[in-house]
C-alpha atoms as a PDB file:
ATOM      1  CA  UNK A   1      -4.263   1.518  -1.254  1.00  0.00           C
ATOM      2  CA  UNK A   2      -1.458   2.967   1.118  1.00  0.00           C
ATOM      3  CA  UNK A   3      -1.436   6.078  -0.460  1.00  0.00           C
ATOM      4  CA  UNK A   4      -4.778   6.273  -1.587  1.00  0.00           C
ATOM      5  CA  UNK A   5      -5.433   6.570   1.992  1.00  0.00           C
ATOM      6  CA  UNK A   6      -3.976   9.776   2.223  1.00  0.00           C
ATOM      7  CA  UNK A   7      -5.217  10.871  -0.680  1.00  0.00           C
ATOM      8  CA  UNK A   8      -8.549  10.065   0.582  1.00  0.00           C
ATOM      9  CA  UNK A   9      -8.118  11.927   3.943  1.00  0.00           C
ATOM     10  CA  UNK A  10      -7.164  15.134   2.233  1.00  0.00           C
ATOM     11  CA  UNK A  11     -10.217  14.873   0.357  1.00  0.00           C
ATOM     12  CA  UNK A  12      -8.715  13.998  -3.323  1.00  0.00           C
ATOM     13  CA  UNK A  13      -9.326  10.441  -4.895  1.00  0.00           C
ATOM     14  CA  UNK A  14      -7.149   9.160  -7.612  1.00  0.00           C
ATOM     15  CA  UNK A  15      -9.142   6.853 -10.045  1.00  0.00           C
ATOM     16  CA  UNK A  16      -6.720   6.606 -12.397  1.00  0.00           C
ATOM     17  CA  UNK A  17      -4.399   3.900  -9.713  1.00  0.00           C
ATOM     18  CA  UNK A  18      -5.335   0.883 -12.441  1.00  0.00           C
ATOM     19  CA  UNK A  19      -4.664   2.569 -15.502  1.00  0.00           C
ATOM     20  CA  UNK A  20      -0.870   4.225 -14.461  1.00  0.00           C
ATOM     21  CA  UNK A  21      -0.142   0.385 -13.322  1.00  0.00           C
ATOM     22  CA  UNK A  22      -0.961  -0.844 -16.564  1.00  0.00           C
ATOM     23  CA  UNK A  23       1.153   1.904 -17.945  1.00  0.00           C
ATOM     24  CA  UNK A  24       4.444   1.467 -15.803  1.00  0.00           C
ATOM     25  CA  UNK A  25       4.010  -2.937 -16.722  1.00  0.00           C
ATOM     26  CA  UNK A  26       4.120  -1.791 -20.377  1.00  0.00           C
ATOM     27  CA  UNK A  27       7.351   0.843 -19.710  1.00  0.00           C
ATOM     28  CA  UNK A  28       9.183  -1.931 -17.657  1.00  0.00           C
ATOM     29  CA  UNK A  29       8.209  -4.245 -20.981  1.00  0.00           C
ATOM     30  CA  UNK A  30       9.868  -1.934 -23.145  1.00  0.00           C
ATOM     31  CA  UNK A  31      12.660  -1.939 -21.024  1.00  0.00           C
ATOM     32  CA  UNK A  32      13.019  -5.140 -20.796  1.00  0.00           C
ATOM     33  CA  UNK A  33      12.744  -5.377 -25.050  1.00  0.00           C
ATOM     34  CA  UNK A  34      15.568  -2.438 -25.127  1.00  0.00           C
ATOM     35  CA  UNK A  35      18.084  -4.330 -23.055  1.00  0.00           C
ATOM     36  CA  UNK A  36      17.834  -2.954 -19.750  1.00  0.00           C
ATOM     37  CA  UNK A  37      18.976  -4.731 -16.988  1.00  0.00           C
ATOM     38  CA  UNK A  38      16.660  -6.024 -14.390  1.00  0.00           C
ATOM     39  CA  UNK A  39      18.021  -4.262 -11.567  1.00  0.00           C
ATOM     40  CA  UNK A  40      16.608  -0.810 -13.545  1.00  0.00           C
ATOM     41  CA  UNK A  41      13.333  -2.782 -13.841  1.00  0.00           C
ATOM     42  CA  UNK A  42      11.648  -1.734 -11.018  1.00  0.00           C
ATOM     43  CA  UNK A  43      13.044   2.329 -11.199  1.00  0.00           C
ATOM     44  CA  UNK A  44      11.716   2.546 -14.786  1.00  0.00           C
ATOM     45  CA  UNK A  45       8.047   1.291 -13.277  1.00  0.00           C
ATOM     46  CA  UNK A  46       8.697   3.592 -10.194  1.00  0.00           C
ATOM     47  CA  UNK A  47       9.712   6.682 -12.728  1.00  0.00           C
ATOM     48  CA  UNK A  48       6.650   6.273 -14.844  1.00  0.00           C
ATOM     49  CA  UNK A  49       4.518   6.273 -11.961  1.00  0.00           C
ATOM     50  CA  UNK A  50       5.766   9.591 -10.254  1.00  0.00           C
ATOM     51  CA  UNK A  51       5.369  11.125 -14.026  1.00  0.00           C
ATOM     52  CA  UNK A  52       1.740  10.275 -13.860  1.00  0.00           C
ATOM     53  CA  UNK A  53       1.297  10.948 -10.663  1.00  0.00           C
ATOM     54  CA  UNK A  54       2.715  14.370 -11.172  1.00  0.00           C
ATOM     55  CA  UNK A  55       0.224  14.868 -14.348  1.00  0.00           C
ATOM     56  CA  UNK A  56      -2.681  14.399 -11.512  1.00  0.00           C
ATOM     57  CA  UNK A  57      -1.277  16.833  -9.169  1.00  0.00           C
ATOM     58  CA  UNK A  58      -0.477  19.269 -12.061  1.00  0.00           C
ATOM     59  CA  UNK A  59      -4.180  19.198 -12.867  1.00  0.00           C
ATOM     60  CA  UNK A  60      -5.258  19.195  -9.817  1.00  0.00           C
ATOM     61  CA  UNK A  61      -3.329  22.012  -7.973  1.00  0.00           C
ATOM     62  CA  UNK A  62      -2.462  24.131 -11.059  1.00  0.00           C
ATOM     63  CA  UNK A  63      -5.586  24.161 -13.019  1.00  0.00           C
ATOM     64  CA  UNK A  64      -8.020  23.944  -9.330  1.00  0.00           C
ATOM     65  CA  UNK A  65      -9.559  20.692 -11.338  1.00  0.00           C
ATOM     66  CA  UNK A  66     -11.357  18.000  -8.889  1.00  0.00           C
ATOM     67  CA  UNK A  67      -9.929  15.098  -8.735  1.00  0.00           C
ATOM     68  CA  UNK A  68     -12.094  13.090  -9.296  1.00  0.00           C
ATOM     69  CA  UNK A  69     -12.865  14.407 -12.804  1.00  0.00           C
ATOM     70  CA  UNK A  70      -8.790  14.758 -13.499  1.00  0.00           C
ATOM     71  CA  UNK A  71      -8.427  11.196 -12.605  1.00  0.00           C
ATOM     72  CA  UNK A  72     -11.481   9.151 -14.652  1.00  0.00           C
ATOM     73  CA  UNK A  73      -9.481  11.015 -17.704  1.00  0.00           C
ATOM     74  CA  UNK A  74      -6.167  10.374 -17.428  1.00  0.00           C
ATOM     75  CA  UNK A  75      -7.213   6.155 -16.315  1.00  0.00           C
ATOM     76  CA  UNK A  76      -8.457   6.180 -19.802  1.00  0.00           C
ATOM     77  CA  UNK A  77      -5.367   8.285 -21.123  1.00  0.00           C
ATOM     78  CA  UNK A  78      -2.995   5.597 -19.269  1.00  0.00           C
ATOM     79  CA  UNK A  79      -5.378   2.504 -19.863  1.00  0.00           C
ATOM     80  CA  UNK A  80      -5.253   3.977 -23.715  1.00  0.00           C
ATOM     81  CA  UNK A  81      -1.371   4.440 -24.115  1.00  0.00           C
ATOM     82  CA  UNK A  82      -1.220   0.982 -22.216  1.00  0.00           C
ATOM     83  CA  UNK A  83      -3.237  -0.906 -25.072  1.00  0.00           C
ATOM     84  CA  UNK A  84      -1.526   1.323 -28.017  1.00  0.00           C
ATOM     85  CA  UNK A  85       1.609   0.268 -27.310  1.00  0.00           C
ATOM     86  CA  UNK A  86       0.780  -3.635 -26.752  1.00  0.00           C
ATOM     87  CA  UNK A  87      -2.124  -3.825 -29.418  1.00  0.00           C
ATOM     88  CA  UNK A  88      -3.441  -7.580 -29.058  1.00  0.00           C
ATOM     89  CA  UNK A  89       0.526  -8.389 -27.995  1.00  0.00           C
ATOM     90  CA  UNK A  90       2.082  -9.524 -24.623  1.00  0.00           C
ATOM     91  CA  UNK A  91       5.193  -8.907 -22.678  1.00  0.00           C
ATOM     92  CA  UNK A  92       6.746 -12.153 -21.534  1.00  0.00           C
ATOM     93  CA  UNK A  93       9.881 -13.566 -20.474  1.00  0.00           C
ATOM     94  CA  UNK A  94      10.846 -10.750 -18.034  1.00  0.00           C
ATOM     95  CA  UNK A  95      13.670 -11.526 -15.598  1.00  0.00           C
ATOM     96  CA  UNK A  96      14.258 -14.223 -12.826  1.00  0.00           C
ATOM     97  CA  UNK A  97      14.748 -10.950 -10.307  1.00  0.00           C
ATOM     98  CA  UNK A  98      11.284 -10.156 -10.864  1.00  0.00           C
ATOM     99  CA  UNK A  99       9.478 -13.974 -10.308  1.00  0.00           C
ATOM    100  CA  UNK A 100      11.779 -14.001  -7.234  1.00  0.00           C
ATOM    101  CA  UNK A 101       9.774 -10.886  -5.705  1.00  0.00           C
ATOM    102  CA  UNK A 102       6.848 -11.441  -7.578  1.00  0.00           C
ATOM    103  CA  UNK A 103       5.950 -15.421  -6.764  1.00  0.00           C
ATOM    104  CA  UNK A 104       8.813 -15.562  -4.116  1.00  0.00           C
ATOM    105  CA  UNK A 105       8.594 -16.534  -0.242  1.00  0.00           C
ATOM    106  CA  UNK A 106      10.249 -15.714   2.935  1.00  0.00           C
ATOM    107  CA  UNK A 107      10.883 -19.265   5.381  1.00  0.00           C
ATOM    108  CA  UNK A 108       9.013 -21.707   2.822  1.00  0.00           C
ATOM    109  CA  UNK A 109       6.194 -19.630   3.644  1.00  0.00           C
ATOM    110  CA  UNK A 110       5.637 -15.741   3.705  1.00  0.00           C
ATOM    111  CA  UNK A 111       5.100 -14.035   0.145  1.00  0.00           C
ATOM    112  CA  UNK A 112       7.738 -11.274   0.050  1.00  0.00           C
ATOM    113  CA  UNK A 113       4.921  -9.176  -1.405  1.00  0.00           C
ATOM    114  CA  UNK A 114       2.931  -9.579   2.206  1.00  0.00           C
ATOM    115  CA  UNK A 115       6.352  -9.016   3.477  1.00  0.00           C
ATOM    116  CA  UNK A 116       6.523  -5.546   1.232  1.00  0.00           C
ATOM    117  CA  UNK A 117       3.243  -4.374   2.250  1.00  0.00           C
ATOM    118  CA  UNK A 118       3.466  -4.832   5.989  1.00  0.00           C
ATOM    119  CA  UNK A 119       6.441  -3.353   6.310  1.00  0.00           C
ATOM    120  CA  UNK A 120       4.919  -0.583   4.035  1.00  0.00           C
ATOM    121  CA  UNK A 121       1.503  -0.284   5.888  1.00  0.00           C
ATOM    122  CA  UNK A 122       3.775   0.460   8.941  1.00  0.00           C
ATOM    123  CA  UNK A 123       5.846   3.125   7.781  1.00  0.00           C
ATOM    124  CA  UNK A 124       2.338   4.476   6.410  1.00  0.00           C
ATOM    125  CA  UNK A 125       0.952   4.690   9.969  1.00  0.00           C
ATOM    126  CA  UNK A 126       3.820   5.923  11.224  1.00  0.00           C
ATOM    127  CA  UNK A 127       3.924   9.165   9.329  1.00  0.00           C
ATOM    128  CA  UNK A 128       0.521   9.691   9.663  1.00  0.00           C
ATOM    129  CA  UNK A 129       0.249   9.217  13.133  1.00  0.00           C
ATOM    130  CA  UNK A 130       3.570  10.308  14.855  1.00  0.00           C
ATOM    131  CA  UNK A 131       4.970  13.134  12.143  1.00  0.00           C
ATOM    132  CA  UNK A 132       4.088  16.445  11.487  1.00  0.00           C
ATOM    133  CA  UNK A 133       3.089  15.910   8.022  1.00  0.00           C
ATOM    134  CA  UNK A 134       0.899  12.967   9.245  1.00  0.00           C
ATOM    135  CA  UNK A 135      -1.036  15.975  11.223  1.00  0.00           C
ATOM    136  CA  UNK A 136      -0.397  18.588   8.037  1.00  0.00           C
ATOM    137  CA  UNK A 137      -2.348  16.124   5.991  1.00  0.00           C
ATOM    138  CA  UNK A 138      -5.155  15.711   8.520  1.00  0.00           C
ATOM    139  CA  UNK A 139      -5.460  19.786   8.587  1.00  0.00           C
ATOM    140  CA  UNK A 140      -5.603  19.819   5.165  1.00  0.00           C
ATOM    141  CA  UNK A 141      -8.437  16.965   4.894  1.00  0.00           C
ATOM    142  CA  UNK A 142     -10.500  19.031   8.114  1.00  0.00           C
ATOM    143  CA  UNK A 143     -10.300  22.397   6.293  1.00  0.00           C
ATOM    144  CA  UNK A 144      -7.940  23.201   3.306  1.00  0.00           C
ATOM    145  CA  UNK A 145      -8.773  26.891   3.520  1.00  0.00           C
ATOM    146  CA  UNK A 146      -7.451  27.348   7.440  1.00  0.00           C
ATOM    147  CA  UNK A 147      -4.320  24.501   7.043  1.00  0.00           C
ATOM    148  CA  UNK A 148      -3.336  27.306   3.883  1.00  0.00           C
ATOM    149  CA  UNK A 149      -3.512  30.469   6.166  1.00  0.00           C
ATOM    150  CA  UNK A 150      -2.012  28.421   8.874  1.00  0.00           C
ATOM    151  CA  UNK A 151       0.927  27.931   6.387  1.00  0.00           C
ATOM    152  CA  UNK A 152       0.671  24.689   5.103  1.00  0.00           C
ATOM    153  CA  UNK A 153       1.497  24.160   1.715  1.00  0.00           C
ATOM    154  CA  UNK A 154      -1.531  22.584   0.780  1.00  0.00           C
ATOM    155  CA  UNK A 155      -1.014  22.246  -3.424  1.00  0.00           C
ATOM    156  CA  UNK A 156       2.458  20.468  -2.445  1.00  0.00           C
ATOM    157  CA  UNK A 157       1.092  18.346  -0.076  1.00  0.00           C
ATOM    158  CA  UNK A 158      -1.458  17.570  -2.551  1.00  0.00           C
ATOM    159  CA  UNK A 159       1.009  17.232  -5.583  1.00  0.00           C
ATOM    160  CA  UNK A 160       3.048  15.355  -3.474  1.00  0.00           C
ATOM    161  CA  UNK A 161       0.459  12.386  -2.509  1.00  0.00           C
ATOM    162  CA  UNK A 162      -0.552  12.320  -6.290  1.00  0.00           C
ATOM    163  CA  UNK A 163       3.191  11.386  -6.894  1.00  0.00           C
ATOM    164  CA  UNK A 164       3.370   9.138  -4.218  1.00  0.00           C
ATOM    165  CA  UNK A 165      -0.001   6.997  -5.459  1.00  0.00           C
ATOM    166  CA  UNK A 166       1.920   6.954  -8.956  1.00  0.00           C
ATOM    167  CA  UNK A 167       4.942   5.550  -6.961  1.00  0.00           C
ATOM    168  CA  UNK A 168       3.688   3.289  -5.292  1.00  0.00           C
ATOM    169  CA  UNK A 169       1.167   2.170  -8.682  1.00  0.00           C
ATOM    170  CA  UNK A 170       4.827   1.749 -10.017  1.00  0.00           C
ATOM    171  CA  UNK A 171       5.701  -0.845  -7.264  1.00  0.00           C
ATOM    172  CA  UNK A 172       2.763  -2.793  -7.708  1.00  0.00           C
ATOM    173  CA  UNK A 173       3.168  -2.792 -11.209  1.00  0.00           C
ATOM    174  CA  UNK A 174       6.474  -4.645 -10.800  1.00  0.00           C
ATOM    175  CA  UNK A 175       5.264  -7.371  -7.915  1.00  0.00           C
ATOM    176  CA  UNK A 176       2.214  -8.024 -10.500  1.00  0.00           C
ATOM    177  CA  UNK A 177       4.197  -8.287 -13.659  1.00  0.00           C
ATOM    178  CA  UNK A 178       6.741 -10.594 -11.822  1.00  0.00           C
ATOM    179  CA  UNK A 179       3.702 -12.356 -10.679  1.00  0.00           C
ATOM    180  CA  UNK A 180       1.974 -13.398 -13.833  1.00  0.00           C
ATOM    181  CA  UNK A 181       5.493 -13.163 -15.596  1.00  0.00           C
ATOM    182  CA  UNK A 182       3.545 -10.971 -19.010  1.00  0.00           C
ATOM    183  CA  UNK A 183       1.877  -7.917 -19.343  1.00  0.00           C
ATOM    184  CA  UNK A 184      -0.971  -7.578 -21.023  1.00  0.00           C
ATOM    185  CA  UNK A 185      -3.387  -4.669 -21.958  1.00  0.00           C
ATOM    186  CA  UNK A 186      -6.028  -5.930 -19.500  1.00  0.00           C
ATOM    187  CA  UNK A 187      -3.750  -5.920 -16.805  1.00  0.00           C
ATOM    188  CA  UNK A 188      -5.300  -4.933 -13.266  1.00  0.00           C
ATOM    189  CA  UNK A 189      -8.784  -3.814 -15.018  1.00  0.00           C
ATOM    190  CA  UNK A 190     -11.254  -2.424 -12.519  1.00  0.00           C
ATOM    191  CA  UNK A 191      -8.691  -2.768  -9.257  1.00  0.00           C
ATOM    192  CA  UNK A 192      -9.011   0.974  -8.515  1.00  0.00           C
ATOM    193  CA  UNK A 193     -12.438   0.364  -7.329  1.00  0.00           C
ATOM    194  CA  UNK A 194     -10.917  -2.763  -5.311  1.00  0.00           C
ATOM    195  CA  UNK A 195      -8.321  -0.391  -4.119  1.00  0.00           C
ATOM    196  CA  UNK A 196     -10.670   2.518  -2.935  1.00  0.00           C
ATOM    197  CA  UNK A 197     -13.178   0.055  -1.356  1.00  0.00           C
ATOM    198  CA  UNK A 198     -10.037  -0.948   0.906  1.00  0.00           C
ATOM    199  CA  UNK A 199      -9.504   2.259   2.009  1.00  0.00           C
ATOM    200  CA  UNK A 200     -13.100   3.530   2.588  1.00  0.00           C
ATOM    201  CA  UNK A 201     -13.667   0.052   4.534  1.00  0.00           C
ATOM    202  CA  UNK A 202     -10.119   0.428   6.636  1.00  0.00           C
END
């Protein structure tokens, strides 16, 4: 939802948040099946992400696409790949690393998740509000046309926030697979509309 923010601000939407972590659950499962260690479990989520995140932007920017349009295909692209791979199989018996993040606590009492995404959601809020690209981004959400001819790189910024959704999809992915401890083709159906009402609500 972090990033979905900003996506939201500069007036893009990314629908396809569900479907890419579905995808990166089923790359860290094949992973996992190949003999990867579980250190490299949460860079393989994190890599898939930014590679469909960067299929968004590419859309988006290169092709002048909305992205709203871009992103209910490639959720059914991802959510497709997702169930081709698994079939009517699970992943299961990932790593201890990833129950410890996934189902672990901080002092008997704090999910590290919470932990992950407060100290996220203030890093968020600090770029936006007390950086330069914070303000870039809001130019670009009041008026693309004058944040371009005031020099802003507006496709990069764009392209950029795409990625950054996929990343952070990527993340999620791995706190929700070490969760449930499987991944399955049904995994996270229908949170992208839980995800954008968070943001239009916040």
């Amino acid at each position: 939802a972090l990033p979905m923010a900003l996506l939201i601000i500069c007036r893009e939407i990314d629908i396809s948040v569900a479907g890419t972590l579905a995808l990166c659950s089923v790359a860290m499962g094949l992973a996992h099946q190949a003999g990867a260690p579980a250190e490299s479990l949460l860079l393989v989520a994190i890599g898939t992400g930014l590679v469909c995140g960067w299929l968004n932007g590419f859309l988006v920017t290169r092709f002048m696409l909305p992205s709203i349009v871009v992103t209910i295909g490639t959720v059914s692209l991802y959510r497709g790949l997702a169930s081709v791979v698994l079939g009517d199989k699970a992943f299961t018996n990932y790593p201890q690393l990833m129950a410890d993040w996934g189902q672990g606590v901080f002092f008997g009492m704090v999910p590290r998740s919470f932990v992950i995404l407060l100290g996220f959601a203030l890093l968020f809020a600090l770029v936006l509000h007390w950086t330069s690209t914070g303000r870039r981004i809001y130019a670009i959400g009041n008026n693309p046309d004058a944040a371009r001819f005031s020099g802003i790189a507006v496709d990069r910024y764009r392209l950029g926030l795409f990625m950054l959704t996929g990343a952070m999809a990527g993340l999620a992915a791995f706190l929700l697979t070490g969760r449930i401890d499987s991944t399955r083709p049904n995994i996270a159906t229908g949170w992208e509309l839980e995800i954008i009402t968070m943001v239009i609500l916040g």
